[in-house]
Protein backbone atom coordinates (compact mmCIF):
# COMPACT_ATOMS: atom_id res chain seq x y z
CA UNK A 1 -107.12 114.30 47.11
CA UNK A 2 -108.98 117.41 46.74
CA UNK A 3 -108.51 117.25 42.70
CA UNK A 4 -104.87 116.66 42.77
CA UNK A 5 -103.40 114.49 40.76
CA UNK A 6 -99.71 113.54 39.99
CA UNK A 7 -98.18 113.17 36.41
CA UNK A 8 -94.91 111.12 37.28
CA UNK A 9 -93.25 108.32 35.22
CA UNK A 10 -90.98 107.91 38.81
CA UNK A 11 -94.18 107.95 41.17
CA UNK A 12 -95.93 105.54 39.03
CA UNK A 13 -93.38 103.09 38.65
CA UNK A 14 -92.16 103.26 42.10
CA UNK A 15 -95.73 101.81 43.33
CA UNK A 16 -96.38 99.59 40.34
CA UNK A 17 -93.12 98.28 40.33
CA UNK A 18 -91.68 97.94 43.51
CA UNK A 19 -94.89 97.76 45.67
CA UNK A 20 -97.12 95.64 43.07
CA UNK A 21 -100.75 95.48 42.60
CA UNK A 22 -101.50 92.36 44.56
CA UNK A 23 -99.89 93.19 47.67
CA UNK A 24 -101.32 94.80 50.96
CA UNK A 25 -99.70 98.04 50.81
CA UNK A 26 -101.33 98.49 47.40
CA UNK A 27 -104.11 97.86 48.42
CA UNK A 28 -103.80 100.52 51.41
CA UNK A 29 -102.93 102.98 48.05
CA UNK A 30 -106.85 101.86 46.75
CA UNK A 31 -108.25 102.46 49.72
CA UNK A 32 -106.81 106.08 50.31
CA UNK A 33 -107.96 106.75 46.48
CA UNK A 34 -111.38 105.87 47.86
CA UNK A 35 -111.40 108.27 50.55
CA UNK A 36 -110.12 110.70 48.11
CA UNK A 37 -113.28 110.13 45.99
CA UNK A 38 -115.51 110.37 49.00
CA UNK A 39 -113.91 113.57 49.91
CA UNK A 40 -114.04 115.10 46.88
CA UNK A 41 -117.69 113.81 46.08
CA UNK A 42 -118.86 115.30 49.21
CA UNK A 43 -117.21 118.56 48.73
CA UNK A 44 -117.99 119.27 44.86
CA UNK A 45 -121.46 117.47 44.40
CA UNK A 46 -122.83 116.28 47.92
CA UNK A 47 -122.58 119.52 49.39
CA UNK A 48 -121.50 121.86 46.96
CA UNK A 49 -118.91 123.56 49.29
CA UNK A 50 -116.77 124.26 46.03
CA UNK A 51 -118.94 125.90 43.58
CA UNK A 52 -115.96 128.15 42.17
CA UNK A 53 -114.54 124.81 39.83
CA UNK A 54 -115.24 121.80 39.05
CA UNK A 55 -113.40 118.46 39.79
CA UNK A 56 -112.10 117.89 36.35
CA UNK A 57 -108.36 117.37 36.10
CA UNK A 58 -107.92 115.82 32.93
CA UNK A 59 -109.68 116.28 29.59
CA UNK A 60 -108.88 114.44 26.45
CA UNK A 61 -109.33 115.37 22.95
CA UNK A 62 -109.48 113.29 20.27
CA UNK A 63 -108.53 114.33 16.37
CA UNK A 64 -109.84 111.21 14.93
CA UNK A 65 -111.77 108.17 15.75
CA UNK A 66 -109.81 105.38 14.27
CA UNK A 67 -106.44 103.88 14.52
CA UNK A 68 -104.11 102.10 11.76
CA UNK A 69 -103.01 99.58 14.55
CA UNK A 70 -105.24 96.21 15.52
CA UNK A 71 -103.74 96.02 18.98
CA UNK A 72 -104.95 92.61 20.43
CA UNK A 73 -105.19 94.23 23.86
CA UNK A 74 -107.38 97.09 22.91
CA UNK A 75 -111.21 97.73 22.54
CA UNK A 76 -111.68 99.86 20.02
CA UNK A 77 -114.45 99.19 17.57
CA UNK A 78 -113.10 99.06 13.92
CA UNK A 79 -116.15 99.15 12.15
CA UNK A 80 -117.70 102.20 13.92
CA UNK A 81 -117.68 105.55 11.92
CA UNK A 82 -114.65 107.15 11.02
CA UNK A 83 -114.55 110.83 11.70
CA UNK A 84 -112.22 113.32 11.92
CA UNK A 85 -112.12 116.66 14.37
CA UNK A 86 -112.90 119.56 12.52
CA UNK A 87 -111.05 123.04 13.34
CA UNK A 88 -114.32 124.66 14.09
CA UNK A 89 -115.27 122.28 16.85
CA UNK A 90 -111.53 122.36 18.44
CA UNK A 91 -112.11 126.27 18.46
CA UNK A 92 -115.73 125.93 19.96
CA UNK A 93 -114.42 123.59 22.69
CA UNK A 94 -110.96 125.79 23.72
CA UNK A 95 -113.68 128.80 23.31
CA UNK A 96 -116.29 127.93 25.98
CA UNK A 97 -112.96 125.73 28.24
CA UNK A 98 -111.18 129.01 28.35
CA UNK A 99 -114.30 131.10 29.20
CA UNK A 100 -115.11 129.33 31.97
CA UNK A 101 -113.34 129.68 35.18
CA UNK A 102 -115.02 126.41 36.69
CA UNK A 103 -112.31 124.26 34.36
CA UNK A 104 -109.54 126.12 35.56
CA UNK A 105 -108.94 122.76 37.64
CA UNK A 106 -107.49 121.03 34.40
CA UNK A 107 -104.00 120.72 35.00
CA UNK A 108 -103.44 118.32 31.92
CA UNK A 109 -104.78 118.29 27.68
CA UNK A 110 -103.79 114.88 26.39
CA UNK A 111 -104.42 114.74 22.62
CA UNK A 112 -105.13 111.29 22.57
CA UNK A 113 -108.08 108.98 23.33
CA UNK A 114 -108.97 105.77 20.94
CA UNK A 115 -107.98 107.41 17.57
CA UNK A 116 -104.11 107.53 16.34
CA UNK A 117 -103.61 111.52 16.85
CA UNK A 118 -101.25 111.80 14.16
CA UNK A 119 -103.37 110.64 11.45
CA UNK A 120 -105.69 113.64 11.04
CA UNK A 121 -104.71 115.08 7.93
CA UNK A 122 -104.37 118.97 9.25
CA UNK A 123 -102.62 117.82 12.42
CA UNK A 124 -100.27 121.41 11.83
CA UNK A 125 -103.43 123.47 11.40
CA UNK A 126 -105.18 121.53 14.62
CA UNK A 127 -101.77 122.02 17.09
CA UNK A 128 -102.16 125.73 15.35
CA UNK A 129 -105.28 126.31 16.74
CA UNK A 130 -104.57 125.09 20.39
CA UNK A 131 -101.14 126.98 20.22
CA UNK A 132 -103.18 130.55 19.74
CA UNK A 133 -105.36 129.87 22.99
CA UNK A 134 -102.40 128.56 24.71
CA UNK A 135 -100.40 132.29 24.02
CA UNK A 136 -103.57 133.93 24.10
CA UNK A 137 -103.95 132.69 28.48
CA UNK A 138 -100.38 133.25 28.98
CA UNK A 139 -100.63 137.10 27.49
CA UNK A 140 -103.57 137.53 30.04
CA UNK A 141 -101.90 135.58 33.18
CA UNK A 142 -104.30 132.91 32.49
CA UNK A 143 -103.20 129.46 34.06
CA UNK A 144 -103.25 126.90 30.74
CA UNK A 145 -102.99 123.01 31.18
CA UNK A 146 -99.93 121.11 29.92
CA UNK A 147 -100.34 119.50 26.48
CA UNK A 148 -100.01 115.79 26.34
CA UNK A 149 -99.96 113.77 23.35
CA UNK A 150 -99.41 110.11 23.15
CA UNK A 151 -98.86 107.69 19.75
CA UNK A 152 -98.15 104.49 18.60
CA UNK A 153 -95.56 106.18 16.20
CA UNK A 154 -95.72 104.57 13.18
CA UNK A 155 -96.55 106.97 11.29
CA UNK A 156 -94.10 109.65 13.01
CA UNK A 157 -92.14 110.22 9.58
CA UNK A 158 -89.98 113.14 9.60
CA UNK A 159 -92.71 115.90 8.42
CA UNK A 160 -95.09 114.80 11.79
CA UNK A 161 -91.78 114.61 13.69
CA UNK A 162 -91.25 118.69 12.78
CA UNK A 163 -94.69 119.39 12.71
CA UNK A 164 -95.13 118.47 16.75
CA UNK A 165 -90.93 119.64 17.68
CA UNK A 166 -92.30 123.02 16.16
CA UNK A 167 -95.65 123.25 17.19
CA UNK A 168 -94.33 125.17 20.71
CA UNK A 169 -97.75 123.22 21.94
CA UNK A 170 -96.61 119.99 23.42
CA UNK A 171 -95.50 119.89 27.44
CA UNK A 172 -94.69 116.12 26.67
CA UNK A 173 -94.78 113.13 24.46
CA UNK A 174 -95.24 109.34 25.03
CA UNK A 175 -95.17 106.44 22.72
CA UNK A 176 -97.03 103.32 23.30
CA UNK A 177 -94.12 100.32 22.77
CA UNK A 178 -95.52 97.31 24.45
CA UNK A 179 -94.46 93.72 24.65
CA UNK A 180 -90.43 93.86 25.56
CA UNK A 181 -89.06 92.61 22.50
CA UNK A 182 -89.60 93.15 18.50
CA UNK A 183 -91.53 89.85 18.17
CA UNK A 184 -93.74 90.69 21.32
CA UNK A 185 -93.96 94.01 20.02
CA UNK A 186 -95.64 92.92 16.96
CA UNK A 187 -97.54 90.40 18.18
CA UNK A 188 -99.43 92.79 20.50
CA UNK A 189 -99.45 95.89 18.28
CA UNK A 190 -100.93 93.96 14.87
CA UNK A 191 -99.53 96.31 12.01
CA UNK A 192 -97.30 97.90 13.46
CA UNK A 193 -93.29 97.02 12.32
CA UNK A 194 -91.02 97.13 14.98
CA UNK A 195 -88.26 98.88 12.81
CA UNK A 196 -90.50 100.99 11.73
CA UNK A 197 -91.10 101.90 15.22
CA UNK A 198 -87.71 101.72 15.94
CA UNK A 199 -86.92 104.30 13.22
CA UNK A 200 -89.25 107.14 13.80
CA UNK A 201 -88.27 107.16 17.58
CA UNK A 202 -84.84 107.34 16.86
CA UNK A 203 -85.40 110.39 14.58
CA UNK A 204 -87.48 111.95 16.81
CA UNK A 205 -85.33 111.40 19.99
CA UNK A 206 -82.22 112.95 17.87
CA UNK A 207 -84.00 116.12 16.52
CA UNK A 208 -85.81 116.85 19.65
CA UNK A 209 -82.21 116.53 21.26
CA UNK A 210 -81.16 119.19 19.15
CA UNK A 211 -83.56 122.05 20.13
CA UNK A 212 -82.93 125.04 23.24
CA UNK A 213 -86.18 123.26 24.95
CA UNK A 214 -86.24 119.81 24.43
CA UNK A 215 -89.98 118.37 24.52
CA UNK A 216 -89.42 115.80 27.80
CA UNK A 217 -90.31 112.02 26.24
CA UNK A 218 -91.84 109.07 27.48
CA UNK A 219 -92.63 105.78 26.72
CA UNK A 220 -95.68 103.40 27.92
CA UNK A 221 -95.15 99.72 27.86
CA UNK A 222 -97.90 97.01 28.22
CA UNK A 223 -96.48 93.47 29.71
CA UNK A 224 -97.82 90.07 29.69
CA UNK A 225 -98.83 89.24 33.51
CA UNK A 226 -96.45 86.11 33.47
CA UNK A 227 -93.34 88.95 32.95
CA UNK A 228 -92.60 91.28 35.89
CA UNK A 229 -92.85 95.00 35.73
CA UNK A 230 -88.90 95.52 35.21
CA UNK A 231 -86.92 94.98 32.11
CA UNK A 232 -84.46 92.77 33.40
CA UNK A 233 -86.49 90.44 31.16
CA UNK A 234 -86.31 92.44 28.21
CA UNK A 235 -84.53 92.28 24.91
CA UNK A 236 -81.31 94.73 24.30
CA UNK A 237 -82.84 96.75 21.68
CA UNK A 238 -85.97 97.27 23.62
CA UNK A 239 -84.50 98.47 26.25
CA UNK A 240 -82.30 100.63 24.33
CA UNK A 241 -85.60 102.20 23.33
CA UNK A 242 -86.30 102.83 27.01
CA UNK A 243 -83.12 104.21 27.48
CA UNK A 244 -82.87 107.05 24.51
CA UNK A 245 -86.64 109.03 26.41
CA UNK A 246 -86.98 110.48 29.63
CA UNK A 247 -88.81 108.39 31.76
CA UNK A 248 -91.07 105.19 31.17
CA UNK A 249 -94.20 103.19 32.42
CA UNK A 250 -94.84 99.66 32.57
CA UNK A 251 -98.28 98.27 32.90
CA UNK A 252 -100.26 95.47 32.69
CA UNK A 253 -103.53 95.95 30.77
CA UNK A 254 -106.51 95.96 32.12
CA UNK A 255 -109.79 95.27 30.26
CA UNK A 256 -111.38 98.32 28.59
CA UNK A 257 -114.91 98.59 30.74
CA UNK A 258 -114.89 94.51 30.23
CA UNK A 259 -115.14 94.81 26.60
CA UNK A 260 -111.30 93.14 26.15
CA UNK A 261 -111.15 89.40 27.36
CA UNK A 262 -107.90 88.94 29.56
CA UNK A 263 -107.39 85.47 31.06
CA UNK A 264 -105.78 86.52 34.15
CA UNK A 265 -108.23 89.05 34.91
CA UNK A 266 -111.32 86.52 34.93
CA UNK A 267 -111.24 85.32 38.52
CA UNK A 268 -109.84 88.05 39.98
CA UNK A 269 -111.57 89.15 43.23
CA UNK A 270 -114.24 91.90 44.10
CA UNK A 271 -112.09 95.13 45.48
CA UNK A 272 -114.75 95.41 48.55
CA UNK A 273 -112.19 97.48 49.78
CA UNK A 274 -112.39 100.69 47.45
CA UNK A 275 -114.41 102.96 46.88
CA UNK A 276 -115.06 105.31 43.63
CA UNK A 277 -113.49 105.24 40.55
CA UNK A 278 -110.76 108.39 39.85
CA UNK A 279 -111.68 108.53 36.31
CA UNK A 280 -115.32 109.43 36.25
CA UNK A 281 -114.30 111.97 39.08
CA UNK A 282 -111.71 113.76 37.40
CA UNK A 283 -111.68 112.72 33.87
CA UNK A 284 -114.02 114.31 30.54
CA UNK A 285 -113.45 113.25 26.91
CA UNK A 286 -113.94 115.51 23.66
CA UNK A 287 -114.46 112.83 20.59
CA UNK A 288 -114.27 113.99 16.87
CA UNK A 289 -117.91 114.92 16.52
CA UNK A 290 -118.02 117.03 19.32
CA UNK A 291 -119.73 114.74 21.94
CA UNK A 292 -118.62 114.28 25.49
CA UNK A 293 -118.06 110.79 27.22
CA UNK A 294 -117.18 110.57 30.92
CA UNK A 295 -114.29 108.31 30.95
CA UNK A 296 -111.13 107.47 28.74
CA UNK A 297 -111.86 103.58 29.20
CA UNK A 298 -114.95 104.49 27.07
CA UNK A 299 -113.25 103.92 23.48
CA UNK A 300 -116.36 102.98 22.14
CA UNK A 301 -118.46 106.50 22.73
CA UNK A 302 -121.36 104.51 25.47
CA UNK A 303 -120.96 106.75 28.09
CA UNK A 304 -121.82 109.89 26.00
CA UNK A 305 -123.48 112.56 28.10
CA UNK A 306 -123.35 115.66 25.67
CA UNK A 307 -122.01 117.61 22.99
CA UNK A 308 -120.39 120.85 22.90
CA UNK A 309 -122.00 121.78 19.59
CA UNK A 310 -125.27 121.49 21.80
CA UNK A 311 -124.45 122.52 25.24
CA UNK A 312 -122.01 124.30 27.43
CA UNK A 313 -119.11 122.56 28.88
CA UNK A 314 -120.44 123.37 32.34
CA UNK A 315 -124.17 121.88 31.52
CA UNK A 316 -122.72 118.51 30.39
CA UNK A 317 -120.04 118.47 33.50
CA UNK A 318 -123.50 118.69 35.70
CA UNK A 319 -125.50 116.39 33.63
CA UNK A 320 -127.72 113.95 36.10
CA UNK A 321 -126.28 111.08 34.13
CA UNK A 322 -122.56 112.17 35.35
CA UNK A 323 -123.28 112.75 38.90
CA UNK A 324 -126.17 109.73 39.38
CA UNK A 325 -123.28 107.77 37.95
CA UNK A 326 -120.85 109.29 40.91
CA UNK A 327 -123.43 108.79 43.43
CA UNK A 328 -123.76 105.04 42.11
CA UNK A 329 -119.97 104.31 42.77
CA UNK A 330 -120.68 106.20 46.73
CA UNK A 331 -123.23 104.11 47.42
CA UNK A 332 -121.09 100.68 46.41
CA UNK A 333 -123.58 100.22 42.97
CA UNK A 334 -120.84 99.72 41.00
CA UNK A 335 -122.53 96.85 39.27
CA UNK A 336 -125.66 98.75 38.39
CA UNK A 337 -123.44 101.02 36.32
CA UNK A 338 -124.25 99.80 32.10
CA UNK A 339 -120.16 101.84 31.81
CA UNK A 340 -118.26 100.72 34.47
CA UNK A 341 -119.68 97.27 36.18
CA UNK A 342 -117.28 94.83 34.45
CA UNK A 343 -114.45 97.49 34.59
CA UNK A 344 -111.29 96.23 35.97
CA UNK A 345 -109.72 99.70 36.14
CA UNK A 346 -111.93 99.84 39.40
């Protein structure tokens, strides 16, 4: 409520797992998440009471727009354009973010969106870049977000392992390892070799180990709906995985904005009991050219509302198209949103 949001392996999966999504006290959870929204849509756009920042908590950046994974459970368009985050926009973006007190209210950076982060080719030079602001607000008593980065790891060799351990930019890591065993594994994550996998996390895990400030490490696991949201189920070595990080999420997936086909997703019912959508609220996305899209369900660049090459930060955050979109989701016109209406993240 009031912009505040919780980054918490542990409060996740104590509500996930041990309440479940189906049940009634969920279900209270949604509803309280609604009232949140209506609070905070009533205070920063309704009314306008807080004018001093906006209600962004999270903004993601993404390096590049393509992946070397074919996850079956992800939306991302293959074909589209592939293009890569130049240093010069990364600098224009941290240039107006930091300028502007309004965006104060970010409390978290994740470096990750639809793209694999780790494949831009001058990943040192772009973690470089964010380092220097990040010193440059702590010299001046300047509140910075944490630094998130998230990645499928397979192409965490030892130099990308170093380059992020010695960066001094990341708050945490995550890496996605869904399925619960190596053949699940690479089923889901089409590519993608589970000792491959198994591999660069192990490196990782031991050389992070080894430093005065360990980067804290998670992992983020996607589960067929017929497997429960433990890992009693599991395989050994999978779980062994889960073991060597700090804390871990399991999920089941949900359907990208409707643009990913999940079977037991298709009759599910009508939530007539929440209201608003936490993501439009609080969420913006930076993508490789520059351009802004309200949501990080949006891994296919439709909800575009700006670019920062173009505009201010600010002028995009209060684009009509953002806040008719908010006032859509208030009035219960969820459906007459082209983004969000077959959205099961709702």
């Amino acid at each position: 409520m009031f912009g505040l949001q919780v980054n918490s392996f542990e409060f996740k999966n104590f509500f996930v797992q041990r309440i479940g999504k189906s049940t009634f006290v969920w279900r209270i959870v949604e509803f309280m998440q609604g009232i949140s929204f209506s609070i905070d849509y009533w205070l920063y756009y309704k009314t306008g009471i807080i004018k001093s920042k906006s209600s962004i908590t999270e903004i993601n950046i993404e390096f590049v727009s393509y992946c070397n994974l074919r996850c079956t459970l992800c939306s991302l368009d293959h074909d589209k354009p592939k293009v890569r985050m130049s240093a010069e926009t990364l600098r224009q973006f941290f240039e107006d973010f930091m300028s502007d007190s309004h965006f104060r209210s970010v409390k978290t950076i994740h470096l990750y969106n639809a793209g694999e982060v780790l494949l831009h080719p001058k990943l040192e030079e772009m973690l470089a870049i964010i380092k220097q602001y990040k010193d440059a607000a702590r010299k001046k008593g300047i509140f910075f977000p944490q630094i998130a980065l998230l990645t499928n790891a397979i192409v965490l060799n030892e130099k990308n392992t170093n380059a992020l351990i010695n960066s001094g930019v990341l708050d945490y890591i995550r890496f996605s390892m869904d399925g619960g065993s190596k053949e699940k594994f690479e089923e889901m994550r089409e590519r993608a070799k589970w000792d491959v996998f198994m591999k660069n996390i192990t490196q990782f895990c031991e050389l992070n180990n080894k430093q005065p400030k360990k980067i804290p490490t998670g992992i983020i696991t996607l589960v067929e709906y017929k497997n429960k949201l433990n890992t009693e189920w599991m395989s050994d070595e999978f779980k062994k995985l889960l073991d060597m990080v700090d804390g871990y999420e399991l999920r089941y997936a949900h359907n990208w904005g409707g643009e990913v086909q999940i079977e037991e997703l298709k009759n599910k019912k009508k939530k007539t009991y929440k209201v608003g959508c936490s993501l439009l609220m609080h969420q913006l996305v930076l993508l490789p050219n520059g351009d802004i899209t309200v949501c990080c369900a949006d891994l296919n660049s439709k909800g575009v509302i700006g670019n920062i090459k173009q505009e201010k930060l600010l002028a995009i955050y209060n684009k009509p198209q953002r806040k008719e979109m908010l006032h859509k989701f208030i009035q219960g016109k969820k459906k007459e949103i082209d983004l969000c209406k077959d959205c099961e993240t709702f």
